[in-house]
N, C-alpha and C. Protein backbone atom coordinates (compact mmCIF):
# COMPACT_ATOMS: atom_id res chain seq x y z
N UNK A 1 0.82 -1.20 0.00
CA UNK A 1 0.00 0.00 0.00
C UNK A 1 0.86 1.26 0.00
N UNK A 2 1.90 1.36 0.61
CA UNK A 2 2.98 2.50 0.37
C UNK A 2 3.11 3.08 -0.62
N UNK A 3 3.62 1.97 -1.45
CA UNK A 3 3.51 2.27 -3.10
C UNK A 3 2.63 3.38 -3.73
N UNK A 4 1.22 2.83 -3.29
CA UNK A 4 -0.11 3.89 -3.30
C UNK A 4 -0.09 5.04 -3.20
N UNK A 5 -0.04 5.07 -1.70
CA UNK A 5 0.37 6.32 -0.72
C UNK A 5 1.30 7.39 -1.34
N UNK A 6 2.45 6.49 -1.97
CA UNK A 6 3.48 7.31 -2.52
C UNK A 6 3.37 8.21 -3.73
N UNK A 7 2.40 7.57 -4.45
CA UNK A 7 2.14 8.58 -5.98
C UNK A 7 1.63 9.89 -6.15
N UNK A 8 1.81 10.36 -6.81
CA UNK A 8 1.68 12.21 -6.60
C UNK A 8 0.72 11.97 -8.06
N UNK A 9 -0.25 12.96 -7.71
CA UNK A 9 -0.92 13.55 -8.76
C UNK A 9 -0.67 13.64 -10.09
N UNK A 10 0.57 14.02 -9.71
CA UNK A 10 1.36 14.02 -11.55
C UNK A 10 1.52 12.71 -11.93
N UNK A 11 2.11 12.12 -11.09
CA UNK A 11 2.37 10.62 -11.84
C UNK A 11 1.62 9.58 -12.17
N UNK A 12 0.13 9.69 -11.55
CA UNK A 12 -1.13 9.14 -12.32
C UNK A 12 -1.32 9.90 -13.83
N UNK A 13 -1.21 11.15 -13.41
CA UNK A 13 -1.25 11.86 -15.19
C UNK A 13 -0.66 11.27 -16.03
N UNK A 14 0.52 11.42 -15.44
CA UNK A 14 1.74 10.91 -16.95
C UNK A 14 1.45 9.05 -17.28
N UNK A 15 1.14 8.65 -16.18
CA UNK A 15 1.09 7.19 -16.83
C UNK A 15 -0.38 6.76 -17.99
N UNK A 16 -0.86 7.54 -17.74
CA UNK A 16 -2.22 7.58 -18.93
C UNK A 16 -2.54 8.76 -19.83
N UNK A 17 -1.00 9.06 -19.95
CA UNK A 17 -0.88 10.41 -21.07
C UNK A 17 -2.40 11.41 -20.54
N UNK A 18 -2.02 12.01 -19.84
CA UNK A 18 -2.95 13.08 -19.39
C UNK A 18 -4.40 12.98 -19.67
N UNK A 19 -4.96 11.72 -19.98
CA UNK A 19 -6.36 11.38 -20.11
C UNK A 19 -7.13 11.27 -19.32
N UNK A 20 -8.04 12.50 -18.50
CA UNK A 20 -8.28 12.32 -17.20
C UNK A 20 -9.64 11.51 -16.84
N UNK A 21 -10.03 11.10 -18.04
CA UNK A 21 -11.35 9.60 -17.66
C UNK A 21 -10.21 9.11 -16.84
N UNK A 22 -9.10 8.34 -17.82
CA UNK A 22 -8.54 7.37 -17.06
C UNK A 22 -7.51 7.39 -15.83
N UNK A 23 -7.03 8.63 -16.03
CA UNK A 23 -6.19 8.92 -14.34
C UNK A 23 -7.42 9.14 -13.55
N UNK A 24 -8.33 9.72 -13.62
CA UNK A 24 -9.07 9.14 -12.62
C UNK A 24 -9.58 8.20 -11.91
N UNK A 25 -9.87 7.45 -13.09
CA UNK A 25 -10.49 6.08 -12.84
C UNK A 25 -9.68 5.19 -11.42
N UNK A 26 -8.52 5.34 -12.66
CA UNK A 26 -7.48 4.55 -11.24
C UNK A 26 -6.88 5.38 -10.21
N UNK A 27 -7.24 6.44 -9.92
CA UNK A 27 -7.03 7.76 -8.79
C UNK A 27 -8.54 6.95 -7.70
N UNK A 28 -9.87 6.50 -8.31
CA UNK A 28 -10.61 6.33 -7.50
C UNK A 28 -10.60 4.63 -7.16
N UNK A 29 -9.87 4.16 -8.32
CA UNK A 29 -9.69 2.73 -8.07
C UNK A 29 -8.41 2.41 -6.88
N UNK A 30 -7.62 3.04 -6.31
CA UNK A 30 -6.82 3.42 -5.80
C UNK A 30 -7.63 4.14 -4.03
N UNK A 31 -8.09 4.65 -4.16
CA UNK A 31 -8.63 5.56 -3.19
C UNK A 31 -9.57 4.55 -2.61
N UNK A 32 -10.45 3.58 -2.80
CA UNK A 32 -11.63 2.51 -2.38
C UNK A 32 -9.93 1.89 -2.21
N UNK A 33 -9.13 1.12 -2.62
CA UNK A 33 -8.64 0.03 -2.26
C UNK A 33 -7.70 1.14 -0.27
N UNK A 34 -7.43 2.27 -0.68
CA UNK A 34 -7.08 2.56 0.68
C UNK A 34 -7.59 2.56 1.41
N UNK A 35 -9.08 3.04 1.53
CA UNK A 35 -10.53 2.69 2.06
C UNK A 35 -10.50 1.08 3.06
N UNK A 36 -10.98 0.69 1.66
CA UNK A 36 -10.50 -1.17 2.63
C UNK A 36 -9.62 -1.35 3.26
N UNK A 37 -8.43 -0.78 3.05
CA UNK A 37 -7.33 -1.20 4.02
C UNK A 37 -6.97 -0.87 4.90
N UNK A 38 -7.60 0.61 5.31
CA UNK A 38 -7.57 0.93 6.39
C UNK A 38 -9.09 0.75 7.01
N UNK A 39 -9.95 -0.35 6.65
CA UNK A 39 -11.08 -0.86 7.52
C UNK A 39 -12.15 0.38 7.70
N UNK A 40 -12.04 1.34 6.46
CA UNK A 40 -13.32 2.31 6.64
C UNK A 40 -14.63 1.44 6.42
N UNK A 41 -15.59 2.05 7.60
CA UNK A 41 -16.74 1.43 7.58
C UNK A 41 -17.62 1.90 6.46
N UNK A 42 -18.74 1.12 5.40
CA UNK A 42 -19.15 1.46 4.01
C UNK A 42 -20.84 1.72 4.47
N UNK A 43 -20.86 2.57 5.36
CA UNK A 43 -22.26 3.94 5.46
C UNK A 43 -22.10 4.29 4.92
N UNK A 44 -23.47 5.47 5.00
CA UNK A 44 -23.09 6.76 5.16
C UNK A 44 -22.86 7.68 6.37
N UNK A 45 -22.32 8.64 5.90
CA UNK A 45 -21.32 9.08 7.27
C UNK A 45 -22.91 9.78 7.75
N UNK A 46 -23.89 10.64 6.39
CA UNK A 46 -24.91 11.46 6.91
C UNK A 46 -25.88 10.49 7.76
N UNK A 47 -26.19 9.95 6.83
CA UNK A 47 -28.20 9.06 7.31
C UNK A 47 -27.49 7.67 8.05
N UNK A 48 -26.78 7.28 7.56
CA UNK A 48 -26.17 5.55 7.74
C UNK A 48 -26.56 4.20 7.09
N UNK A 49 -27.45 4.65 5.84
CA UNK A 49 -27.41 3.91 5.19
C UNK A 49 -26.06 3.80 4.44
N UNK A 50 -26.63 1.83 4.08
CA UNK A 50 -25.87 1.01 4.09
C UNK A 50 -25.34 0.18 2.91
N UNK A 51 -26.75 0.17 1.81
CA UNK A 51 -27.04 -0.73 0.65
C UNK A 51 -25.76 -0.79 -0.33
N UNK A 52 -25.80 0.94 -0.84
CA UNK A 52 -25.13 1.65 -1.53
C UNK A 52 -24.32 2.62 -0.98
N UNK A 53 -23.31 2.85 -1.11
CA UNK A 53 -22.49 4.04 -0.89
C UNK A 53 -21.32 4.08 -1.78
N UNK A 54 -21.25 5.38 -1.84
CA UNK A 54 -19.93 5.58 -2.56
C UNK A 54 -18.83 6.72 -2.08
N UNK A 55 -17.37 6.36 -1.92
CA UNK A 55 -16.25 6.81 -1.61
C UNK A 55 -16.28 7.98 -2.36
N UNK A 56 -16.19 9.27 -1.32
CA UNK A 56 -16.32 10.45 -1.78
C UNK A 56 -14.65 11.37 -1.09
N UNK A 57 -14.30 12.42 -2.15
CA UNK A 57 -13.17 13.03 -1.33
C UNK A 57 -13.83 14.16 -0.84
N UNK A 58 -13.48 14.92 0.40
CA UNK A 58 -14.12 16.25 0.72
C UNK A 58 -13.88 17.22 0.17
N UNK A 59 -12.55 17.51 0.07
CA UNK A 59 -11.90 18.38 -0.59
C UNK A 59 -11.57 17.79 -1.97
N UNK A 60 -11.55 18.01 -3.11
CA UNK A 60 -11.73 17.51 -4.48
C UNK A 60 -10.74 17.20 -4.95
N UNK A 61 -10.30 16.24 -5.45
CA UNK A 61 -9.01 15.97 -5.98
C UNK A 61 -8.30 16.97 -7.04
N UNK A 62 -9.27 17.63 -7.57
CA UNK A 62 -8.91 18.55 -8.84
C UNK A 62 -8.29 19.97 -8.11
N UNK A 63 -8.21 20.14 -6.85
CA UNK A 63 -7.87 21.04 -5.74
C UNK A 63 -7.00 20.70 -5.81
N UNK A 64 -5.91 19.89 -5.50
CA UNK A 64 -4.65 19.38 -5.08
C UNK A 64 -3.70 19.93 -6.07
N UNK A 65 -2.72 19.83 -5.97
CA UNK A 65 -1.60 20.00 -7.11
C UNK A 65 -1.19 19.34 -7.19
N UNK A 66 -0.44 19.19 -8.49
CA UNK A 66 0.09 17.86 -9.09
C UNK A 66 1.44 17.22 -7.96
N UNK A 67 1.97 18.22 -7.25
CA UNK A 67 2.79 16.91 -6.62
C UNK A 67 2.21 16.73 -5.22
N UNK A 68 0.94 16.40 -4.88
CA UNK A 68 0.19 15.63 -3.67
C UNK A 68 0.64 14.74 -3.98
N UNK A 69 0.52 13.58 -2.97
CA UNK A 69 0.31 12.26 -2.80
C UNK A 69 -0.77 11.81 -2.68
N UNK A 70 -1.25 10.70 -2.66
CA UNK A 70 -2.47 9.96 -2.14
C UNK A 70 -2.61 10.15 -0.98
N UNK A 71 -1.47 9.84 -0.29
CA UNK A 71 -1.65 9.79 1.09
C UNK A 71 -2.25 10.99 1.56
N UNK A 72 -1.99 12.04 0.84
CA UNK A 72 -2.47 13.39 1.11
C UNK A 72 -3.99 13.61 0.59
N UNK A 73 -4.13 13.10 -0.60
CA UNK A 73 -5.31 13.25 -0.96
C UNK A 73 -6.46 12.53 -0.36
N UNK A 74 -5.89 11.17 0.15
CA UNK A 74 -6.75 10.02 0.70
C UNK A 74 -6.47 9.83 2.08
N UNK A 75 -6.19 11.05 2.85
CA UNK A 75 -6.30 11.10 3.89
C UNK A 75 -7.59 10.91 4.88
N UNK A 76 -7.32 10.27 6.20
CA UNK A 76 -8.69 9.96 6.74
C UNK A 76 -9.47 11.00 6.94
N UNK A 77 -9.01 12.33 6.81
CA UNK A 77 -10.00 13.46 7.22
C UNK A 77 -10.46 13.96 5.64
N UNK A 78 -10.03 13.18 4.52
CA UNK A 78 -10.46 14.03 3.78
C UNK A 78 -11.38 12.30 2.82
N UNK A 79 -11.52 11.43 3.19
CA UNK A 79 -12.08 10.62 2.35
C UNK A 79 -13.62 9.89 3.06
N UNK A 80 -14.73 10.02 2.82
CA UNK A 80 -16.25 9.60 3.23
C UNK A 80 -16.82 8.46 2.73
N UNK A 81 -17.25 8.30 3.05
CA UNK A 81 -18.55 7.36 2.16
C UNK A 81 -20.07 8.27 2.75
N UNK A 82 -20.83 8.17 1.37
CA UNK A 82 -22.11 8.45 1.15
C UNK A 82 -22.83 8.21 0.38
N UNK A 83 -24.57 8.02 1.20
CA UNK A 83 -25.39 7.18 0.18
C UNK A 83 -25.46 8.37 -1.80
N UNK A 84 -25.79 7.67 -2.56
CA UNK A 84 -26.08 8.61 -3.64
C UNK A 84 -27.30 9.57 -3.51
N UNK A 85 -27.83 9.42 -2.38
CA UNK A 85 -28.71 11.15 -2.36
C UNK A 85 -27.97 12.14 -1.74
N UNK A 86 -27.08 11.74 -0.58
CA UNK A 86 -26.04 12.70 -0.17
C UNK A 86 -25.17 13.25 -0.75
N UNK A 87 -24.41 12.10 -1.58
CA UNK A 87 -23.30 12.31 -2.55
C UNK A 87 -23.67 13.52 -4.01
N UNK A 88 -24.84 13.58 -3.95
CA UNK A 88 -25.18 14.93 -4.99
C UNK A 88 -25.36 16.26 -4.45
């Protein structure tokens, strides 16, 4: 998971030639697997439903600058889960 932790903003860019469907994709495929591993519980943080939720950042990833880390971005104060009526 270090590995993870370790990547900066930029270097998801550059590995998918600046295509940001796909640096994202694996920016959020990345962000749920830190989730699990650090045993975040899958509510919601608002109501507490349970069915559905989805891994939300607070502060937006598109905020960050390119040399964050994950660790920075997917920090425990900055990563949620919420049902999809919250999450809009």
């Amino acid at each position: 998971m270090n590995s993870i932790l370790n990547k900066t903003f930029d270097e998801y860019k550059r590995n998918v030639n600046y295509d940001s469907s796909r640096y994202y994709n694996a920016m959020r495929r990345d962000s749920r697997y830190i989730a699990k591993v650090r045993g975040m519980e899958k509510i919601c943080k608002i109501c507490g439903y349970d069915f559905y939720v989805e891994l939300c950042h607070i502060r937006p990833i598109s905020d960050f600058p390119d040399e964050a880390t994950m660790s920075e971005m997917c920090s425990e104060e900055n990563l949620v889960y919420l049902c999809a009526n919250h999450h809009k």
